[in-house]
C-alpha atoms as a PDB file:
ATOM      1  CA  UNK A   1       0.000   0.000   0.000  1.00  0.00           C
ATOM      2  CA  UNK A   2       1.275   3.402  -1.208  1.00  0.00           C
ATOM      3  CA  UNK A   3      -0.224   6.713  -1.884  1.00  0.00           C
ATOM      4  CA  UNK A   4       1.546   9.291  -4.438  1.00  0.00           C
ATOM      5  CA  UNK A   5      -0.015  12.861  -5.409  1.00  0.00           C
ATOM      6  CA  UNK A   6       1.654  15.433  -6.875  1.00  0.00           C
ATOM      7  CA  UNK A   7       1.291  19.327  -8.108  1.00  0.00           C
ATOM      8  CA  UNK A   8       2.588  20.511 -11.339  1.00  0.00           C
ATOM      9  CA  UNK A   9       2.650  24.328 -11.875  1.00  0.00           C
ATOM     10  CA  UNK A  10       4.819  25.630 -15.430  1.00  0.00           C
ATOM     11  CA  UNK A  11       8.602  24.387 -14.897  1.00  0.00           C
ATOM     12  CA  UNK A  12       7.924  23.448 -11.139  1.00  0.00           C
ATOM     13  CA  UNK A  13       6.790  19.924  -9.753  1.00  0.00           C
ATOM     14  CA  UNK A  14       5.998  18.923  -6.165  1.00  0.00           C
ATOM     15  CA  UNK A  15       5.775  14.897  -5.502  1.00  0.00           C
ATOM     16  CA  UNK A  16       4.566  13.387  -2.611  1.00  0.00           C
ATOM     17  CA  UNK A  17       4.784   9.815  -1.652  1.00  0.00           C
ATOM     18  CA  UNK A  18       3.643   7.433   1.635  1.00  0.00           C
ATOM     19  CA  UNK A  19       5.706   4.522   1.795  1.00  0.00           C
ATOM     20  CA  UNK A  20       3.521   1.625   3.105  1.00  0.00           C
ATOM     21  CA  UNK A  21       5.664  -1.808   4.096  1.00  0.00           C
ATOM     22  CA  UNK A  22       5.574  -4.535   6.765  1.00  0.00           C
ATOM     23  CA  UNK A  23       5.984  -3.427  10.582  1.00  0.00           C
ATOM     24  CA  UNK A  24       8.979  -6.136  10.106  1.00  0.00           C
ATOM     25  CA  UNK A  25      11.141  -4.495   6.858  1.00  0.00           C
ATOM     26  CA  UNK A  26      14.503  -3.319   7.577  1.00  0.00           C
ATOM     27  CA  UNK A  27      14.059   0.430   7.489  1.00  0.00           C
ATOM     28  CA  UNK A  28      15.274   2.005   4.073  1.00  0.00           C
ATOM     29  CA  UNK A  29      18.392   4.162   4.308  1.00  0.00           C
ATOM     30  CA  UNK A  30      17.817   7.872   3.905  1.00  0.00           C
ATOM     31  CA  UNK A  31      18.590   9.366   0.360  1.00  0.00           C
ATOM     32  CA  UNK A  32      21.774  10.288  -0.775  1.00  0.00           C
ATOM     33  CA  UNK A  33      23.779  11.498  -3.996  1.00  0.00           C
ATOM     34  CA  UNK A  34      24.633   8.317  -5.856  1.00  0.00           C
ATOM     35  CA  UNK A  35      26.235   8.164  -9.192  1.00  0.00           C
ATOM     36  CA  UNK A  36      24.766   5.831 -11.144  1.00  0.00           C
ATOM     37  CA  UNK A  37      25.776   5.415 -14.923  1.00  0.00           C
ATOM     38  CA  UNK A  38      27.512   8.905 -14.978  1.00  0.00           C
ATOM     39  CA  UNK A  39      24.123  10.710 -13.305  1.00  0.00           C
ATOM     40  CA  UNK A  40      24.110  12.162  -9.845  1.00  0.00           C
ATOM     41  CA  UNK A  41      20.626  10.982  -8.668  1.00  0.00           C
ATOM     42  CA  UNK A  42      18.993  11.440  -4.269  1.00  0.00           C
ATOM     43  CA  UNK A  43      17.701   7.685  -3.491  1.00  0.00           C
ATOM     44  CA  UNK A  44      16.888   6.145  -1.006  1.00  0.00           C
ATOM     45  CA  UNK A  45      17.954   2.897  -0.543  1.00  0.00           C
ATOM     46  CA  UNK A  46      16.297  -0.286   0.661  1.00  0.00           C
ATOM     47  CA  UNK A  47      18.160  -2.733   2.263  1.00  0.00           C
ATOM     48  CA  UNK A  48      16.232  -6.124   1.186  1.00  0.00           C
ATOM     49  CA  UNK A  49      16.628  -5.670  -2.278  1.00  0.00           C
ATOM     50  CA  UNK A  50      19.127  -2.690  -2.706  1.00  0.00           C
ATOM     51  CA  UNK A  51      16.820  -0.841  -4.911  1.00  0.00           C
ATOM     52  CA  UNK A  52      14.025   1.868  -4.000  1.00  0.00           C
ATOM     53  CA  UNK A  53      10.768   3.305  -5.003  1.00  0.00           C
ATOM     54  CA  UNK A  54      11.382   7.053  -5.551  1.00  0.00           C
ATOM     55  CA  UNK A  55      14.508   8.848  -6.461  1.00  0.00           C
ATOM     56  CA  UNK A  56      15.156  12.228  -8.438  1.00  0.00           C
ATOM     57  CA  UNK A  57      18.257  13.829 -10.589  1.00  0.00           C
ATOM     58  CA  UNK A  58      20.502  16.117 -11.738  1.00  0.00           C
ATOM     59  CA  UNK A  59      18.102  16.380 -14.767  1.00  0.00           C
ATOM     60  CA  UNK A  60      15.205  17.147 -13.118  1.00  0.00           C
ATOM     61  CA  UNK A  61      13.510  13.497 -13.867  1.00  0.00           C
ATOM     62  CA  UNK A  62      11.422  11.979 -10.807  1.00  0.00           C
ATOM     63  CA  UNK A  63      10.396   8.467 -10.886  1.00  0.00           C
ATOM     64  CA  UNK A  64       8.138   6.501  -8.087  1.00  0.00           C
ATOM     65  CA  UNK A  65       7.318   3.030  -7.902  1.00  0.00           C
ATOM     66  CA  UNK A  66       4.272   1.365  -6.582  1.00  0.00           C
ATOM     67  CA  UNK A  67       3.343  -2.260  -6.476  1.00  0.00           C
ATOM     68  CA  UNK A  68       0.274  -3.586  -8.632  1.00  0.00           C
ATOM     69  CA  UNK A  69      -1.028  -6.249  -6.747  1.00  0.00           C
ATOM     70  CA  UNK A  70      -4.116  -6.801  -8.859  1.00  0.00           C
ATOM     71  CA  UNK A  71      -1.318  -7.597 -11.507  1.00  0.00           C
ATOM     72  CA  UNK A  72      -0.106 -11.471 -12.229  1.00  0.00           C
ATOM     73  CA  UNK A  73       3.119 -12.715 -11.338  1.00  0.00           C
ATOM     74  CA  UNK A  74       5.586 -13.792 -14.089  1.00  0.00           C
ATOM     75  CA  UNK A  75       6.416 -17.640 -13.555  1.00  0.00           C
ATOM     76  CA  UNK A  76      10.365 -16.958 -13.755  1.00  0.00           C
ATOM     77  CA  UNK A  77      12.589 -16.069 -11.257  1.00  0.00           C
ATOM     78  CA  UNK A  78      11.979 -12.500 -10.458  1.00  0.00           C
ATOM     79  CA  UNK A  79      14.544  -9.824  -9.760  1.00  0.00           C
ATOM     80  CA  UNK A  80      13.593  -6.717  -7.378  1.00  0.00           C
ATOM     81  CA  UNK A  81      11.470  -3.753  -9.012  1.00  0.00           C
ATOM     82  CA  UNK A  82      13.307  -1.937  -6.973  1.00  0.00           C
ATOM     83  CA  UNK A  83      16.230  -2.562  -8.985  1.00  0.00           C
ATOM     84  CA  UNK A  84      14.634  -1.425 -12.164  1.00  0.00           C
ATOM     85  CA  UNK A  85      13.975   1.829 -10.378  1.00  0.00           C
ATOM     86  CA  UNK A  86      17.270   2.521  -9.485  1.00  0.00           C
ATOM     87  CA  UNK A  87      18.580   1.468 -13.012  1.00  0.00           C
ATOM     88  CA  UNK A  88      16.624   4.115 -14.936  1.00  0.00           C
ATOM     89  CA  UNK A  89      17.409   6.819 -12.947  1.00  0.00           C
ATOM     90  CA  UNK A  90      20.196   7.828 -14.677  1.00  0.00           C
ATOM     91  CA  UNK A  91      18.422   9.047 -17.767  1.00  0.00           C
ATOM     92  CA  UNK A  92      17.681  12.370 -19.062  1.00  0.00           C
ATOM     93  CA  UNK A  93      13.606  12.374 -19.316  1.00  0.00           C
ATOM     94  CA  UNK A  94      10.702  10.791 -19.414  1.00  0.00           C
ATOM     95  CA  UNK A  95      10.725  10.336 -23.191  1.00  0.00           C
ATOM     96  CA  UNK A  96      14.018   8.037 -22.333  1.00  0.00           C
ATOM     97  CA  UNK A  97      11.943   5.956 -19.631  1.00  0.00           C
ATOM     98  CA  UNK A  98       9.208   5.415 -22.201  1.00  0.00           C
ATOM     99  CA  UNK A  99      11.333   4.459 -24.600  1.00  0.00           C
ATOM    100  CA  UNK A 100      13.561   1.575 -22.804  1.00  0.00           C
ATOM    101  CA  UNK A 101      10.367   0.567 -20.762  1.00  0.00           C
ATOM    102  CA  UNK A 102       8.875  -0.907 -23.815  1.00  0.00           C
ATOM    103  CA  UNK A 103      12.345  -1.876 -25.068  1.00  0.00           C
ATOM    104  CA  UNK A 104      13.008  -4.363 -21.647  1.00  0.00           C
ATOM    105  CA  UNK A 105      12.212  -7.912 -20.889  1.00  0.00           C
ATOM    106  CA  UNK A 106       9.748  -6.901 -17.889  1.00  0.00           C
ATOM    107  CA  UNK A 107       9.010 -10.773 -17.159  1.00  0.00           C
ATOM    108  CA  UNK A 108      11.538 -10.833 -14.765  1.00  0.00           C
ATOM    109  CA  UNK A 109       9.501  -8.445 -12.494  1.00  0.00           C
ATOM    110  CA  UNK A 110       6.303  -8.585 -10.729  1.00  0.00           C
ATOM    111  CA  UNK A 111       4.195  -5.871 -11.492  1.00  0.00           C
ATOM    112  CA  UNK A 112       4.266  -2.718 -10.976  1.00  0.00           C
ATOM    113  CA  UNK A 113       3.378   1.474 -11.951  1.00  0.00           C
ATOM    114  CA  UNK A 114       5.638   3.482 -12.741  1.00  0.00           C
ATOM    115  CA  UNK A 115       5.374   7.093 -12.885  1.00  0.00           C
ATOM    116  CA  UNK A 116       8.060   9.733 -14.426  1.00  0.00           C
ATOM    117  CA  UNK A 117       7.910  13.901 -13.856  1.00  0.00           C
ATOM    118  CA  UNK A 118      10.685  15.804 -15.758  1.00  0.00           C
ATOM    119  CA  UNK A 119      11.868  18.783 -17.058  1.00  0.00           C
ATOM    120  CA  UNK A 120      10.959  19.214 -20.995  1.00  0.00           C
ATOM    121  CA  UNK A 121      12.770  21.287 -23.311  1.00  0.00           C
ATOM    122  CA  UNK A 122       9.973  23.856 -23.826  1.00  0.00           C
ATOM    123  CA  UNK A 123       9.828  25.002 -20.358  1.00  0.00           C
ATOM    124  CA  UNK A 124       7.459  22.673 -18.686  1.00  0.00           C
ATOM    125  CA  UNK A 125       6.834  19.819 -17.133  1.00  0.00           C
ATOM    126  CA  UNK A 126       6.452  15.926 -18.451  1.00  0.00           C
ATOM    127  CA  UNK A 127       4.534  13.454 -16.663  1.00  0.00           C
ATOM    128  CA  UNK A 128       3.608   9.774 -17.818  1.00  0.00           C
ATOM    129  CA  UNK A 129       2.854   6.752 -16.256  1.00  0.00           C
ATOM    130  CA  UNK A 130       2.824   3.207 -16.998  1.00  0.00           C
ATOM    131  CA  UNK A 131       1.738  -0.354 -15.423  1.00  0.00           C
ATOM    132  CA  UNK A 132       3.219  -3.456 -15.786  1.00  0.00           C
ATOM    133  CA  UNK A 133       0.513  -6.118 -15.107  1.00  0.00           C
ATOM    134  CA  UNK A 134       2.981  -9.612 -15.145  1.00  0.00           C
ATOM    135  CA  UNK A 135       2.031  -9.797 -19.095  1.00  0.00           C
ATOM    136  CA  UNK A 136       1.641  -6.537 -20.837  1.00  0.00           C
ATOM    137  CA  UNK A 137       3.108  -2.891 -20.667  1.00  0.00           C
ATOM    138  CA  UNK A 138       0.447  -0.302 -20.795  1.00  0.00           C
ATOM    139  CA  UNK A 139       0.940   3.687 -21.060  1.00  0.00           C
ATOM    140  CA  UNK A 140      -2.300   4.870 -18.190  1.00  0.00           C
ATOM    141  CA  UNK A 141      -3.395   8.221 -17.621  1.00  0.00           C
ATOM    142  CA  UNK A 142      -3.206   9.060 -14.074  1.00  0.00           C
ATOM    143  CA  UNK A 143      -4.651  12.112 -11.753  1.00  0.00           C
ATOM    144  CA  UNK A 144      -3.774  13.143  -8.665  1.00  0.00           C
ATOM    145  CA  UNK A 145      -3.793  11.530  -5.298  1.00  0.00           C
ATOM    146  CA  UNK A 146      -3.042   7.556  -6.861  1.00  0.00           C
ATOM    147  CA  UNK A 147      -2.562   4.835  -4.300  1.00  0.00           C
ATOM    148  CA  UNK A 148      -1.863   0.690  -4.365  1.00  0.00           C
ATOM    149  CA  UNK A 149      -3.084  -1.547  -2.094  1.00  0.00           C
ATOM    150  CA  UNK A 150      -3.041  -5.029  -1.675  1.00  0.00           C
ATOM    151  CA  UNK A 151      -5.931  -4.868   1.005  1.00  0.00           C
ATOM    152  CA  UNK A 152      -9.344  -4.088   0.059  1.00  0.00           C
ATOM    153  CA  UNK A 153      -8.265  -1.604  -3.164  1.00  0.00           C
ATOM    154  CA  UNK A 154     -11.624  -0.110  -4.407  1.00  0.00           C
ATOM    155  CA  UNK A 155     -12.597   0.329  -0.681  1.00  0.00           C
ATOM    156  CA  UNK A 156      -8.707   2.231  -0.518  1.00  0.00           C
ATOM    157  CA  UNK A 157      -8.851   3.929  -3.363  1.00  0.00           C
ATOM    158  CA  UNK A 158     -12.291   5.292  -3.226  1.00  0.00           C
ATOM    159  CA  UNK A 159     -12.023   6.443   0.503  1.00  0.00           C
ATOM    160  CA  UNK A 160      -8.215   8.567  -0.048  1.00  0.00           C
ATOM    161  CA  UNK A 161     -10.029  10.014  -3.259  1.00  0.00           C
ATOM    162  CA  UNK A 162     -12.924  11.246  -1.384  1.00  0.00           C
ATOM    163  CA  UNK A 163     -10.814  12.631   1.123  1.00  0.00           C
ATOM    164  CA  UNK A 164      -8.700  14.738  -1.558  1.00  0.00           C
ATOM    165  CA  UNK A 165     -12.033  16.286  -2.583  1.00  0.00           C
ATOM    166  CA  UNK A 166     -12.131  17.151   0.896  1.00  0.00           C
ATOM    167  CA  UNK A 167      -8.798  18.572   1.788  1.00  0.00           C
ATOM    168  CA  UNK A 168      -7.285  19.667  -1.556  1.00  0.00           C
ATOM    169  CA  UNK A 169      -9.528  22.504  -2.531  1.00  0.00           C
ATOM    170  CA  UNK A 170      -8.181  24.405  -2.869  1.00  0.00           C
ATOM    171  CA  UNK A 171      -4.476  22.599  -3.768  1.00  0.00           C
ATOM    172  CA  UNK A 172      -1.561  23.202  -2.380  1.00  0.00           C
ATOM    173  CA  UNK A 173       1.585  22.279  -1.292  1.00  0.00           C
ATOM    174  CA  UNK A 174       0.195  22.820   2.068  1.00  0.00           C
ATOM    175  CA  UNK A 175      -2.617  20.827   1.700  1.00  0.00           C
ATOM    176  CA  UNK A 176      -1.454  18.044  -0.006  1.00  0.00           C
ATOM    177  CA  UNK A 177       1.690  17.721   2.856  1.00  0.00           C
ATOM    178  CA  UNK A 178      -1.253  17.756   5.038  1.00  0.00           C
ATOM    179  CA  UNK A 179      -3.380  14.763   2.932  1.00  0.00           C
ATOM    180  CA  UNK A 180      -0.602  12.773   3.461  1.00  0.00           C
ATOM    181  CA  UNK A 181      -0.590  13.048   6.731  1.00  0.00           C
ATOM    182  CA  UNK A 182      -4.287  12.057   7.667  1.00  0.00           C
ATOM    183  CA  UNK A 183      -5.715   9.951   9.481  1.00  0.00           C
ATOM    184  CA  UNK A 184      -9.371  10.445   8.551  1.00  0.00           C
ATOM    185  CA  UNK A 185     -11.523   8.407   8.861  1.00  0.00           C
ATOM    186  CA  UNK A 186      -9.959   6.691  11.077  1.00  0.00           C
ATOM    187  CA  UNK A 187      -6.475   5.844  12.476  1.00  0.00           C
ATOM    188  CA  UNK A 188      -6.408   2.417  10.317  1.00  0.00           C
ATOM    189  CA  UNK A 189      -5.704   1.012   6.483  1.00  0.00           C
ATOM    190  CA  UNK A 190      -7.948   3.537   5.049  1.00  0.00           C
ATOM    191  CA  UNK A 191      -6.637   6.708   6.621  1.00  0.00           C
ATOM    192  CA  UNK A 192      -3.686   7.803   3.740  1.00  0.00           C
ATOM    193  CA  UNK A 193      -1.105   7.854   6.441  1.00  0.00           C
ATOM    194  CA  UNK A 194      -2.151   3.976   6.977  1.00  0.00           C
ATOM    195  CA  UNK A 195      -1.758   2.100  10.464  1.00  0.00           C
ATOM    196  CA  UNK A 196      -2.240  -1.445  10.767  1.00  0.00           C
ATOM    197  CA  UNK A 197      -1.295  -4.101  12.982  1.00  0.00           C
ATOM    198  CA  UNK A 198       0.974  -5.895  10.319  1.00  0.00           C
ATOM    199  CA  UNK A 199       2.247  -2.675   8.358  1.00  0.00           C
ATOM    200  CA  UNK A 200       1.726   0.876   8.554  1.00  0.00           C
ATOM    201  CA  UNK A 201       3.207   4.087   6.389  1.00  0.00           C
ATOM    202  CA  UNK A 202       6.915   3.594   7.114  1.00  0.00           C
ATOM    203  CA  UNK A 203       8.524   7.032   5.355  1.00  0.00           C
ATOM    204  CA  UNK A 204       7.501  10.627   3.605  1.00  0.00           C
ATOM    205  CA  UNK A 205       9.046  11.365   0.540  1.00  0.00           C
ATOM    206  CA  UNK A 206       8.412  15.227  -1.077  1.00  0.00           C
ATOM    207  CA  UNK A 207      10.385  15.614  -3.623  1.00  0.00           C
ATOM    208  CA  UNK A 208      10.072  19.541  -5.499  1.00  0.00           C
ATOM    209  CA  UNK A 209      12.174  20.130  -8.416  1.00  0.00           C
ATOM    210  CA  UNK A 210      12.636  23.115 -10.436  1.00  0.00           C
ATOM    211  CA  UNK A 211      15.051  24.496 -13.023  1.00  0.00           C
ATOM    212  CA  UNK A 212      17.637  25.260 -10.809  1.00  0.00           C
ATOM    213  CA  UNK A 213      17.519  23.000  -8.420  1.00  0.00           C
ATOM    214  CA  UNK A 214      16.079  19.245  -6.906  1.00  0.00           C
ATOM    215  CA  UNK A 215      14.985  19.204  -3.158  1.00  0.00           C
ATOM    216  CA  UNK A 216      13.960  16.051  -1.042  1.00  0.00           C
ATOM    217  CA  UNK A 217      12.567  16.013   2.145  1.00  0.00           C
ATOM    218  CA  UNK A 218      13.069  12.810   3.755  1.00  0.00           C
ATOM    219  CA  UNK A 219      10.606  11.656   6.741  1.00  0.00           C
ATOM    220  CA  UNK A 220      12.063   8.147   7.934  1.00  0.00           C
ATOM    221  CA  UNK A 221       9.250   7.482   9.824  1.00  0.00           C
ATOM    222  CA  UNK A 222       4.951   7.400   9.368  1.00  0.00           C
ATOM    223  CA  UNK A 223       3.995  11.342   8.350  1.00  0.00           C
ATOM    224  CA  UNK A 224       2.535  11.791  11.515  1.00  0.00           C
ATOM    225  CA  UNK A 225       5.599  11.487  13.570  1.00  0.00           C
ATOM    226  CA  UNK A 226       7.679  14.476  15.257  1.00  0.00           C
ATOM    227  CA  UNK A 227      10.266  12.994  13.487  1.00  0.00           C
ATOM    228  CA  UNK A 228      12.088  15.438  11.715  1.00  0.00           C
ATOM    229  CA  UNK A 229      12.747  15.704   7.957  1.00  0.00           C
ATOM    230  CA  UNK A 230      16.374  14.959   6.245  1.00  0.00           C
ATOM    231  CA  UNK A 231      16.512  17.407   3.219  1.00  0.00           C
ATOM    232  CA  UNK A 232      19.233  17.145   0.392  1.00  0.00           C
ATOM    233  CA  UNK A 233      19.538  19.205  -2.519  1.00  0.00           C
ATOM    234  CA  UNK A 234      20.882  18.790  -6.001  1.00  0.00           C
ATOM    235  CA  UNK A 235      22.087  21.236  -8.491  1.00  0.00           C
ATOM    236  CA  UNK A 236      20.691  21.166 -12.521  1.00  0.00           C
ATOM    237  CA  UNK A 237      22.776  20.227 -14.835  1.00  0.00           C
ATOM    238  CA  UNK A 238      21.851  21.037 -18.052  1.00  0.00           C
ATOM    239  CA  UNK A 239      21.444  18.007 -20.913  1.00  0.00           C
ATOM    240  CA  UNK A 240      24.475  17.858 -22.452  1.00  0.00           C
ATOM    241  CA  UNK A 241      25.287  14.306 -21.527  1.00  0.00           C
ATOM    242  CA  UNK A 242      25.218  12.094 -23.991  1.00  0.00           C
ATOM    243  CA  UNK A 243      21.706   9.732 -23.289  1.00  0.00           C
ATOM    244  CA  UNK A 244      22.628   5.908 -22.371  1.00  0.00           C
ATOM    245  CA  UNK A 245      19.640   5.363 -23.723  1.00  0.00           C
ATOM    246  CA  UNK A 246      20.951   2.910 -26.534  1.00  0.00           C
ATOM    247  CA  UNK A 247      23.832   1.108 -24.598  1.00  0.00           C
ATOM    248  CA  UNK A 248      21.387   0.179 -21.872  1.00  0.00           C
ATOM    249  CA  UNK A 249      18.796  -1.261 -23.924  1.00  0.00           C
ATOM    250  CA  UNK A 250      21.418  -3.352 -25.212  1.00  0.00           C
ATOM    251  CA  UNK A 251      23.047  -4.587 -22.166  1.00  0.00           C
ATOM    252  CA  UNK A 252      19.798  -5.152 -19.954  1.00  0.00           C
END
């Protein structure tokens, strides 16, 4: 169970995202600078599969991770999603992701949706999404709160929606920092900052990127914790690497 929402406004994105896992999963490590593939990309790290569900770069590209569990499971041996994650987080935009997405073997993962936010070259933003079901890659069209859950979805997904009628009007980065935190109706597996006795919503992510800059706020701990934030920034850098795009396709 995971809830992302997010507010675009001209060449600025804000991403939110509740991490929902097992009261018995190692916690993640906190993000921090990694180079991977020549890219210098904040990610947290989780420790049972050394990938992660969230990360943003030097480019200005965001990608999150949730699990699909109405999806099927591929009958051969599966390799983290996590992993993926990590892996395409070196590339420029989301034109990139789209691109090697439907240019992988994705049999070798369970399923999954993927969504991408990035910088464009016209001065805006670029969002897509995409699910992986265990058999077929499908581009979706997404809005704003999205959640998984492998409890109960419709009576999940229905309940957070009608609570970001509630709380999000107006939007805001205020509000939406606040949605994530709530515990309406109740303190339990509906409530978007989800408690149960088995799991509950382990970290905050807001991630807010803009042309000069990426900034990620780190809660290691449920939203509604004193806990306090770790923030890391990273500088642009503007696109004049040369994309992987080709080399990677290959070699995966």
């Amino acid at each position: 169970m995971c809830t992302i929402s997010w507010l675009i406004k001209d060449d600025d994105y804000h991403v939110f995202f509740n991490r929902d896992e097992q009261r018995s999963r190692a916690n993640a490590a906190p993000p921090r600078v990694m180079n991977i593939k020549d890219t210098q990309t904040l990610i947290p790290i989780d420790p049972v599969g050394n990938g992660s569900w969230i990360s943003t770069n030097e480019f200005g590209l965001t990608l999150c991770l949730l699990n699909y569990y109405q999806g099927s499971t591929p009958k051969s041996v599966l390799t983290s999603r996590g992993l993926l994650l990590k892996d395409l987080s070196s590339f420029l935009s989301v034109e990139d992701i789209d691109i090697q997405l439907k240019n992988l073997n994705l049999h070798k993962y369970a399923s999954f949706s993927l969504l991408a936010f990035g910088l464009n070259d016209c001065g805006g933003v670029s969002k897509q999404a995409w699910q992986w079901n265990g058999k077929k890659l499908t581009n979706i069209f997404l809005t704003s709160p999205f959640t998984s859950s492998s409890v109960n979805f419709d009576e999940v997904s229905q309940s957070r929606l009608l609570l970001a009628q509630q709380l999000l009007e107006p939007i805001s980065v205020d509000a939406l920092v606040n949605y994530h935190k709530s515990h309406q109706p109740t303190k339990g597996y509906l409530s978007v900052c989800m408690h149960r006795e088995d799991a509950k919503t382990v970290s905050f992510s807001h991630i807010h990127v803009d042309t000069i800059q990426s900034i990620f706020k780190y809660k290691n701990a449920s939203p509604c914790s004193e806990v306090k934030s770790d923030i890391m920034m990273l500088q642009r850098r503007m696109k004049n690497k040369v994309s992987n795009l080709n080399n990677y396709t290959k070699n995966t």
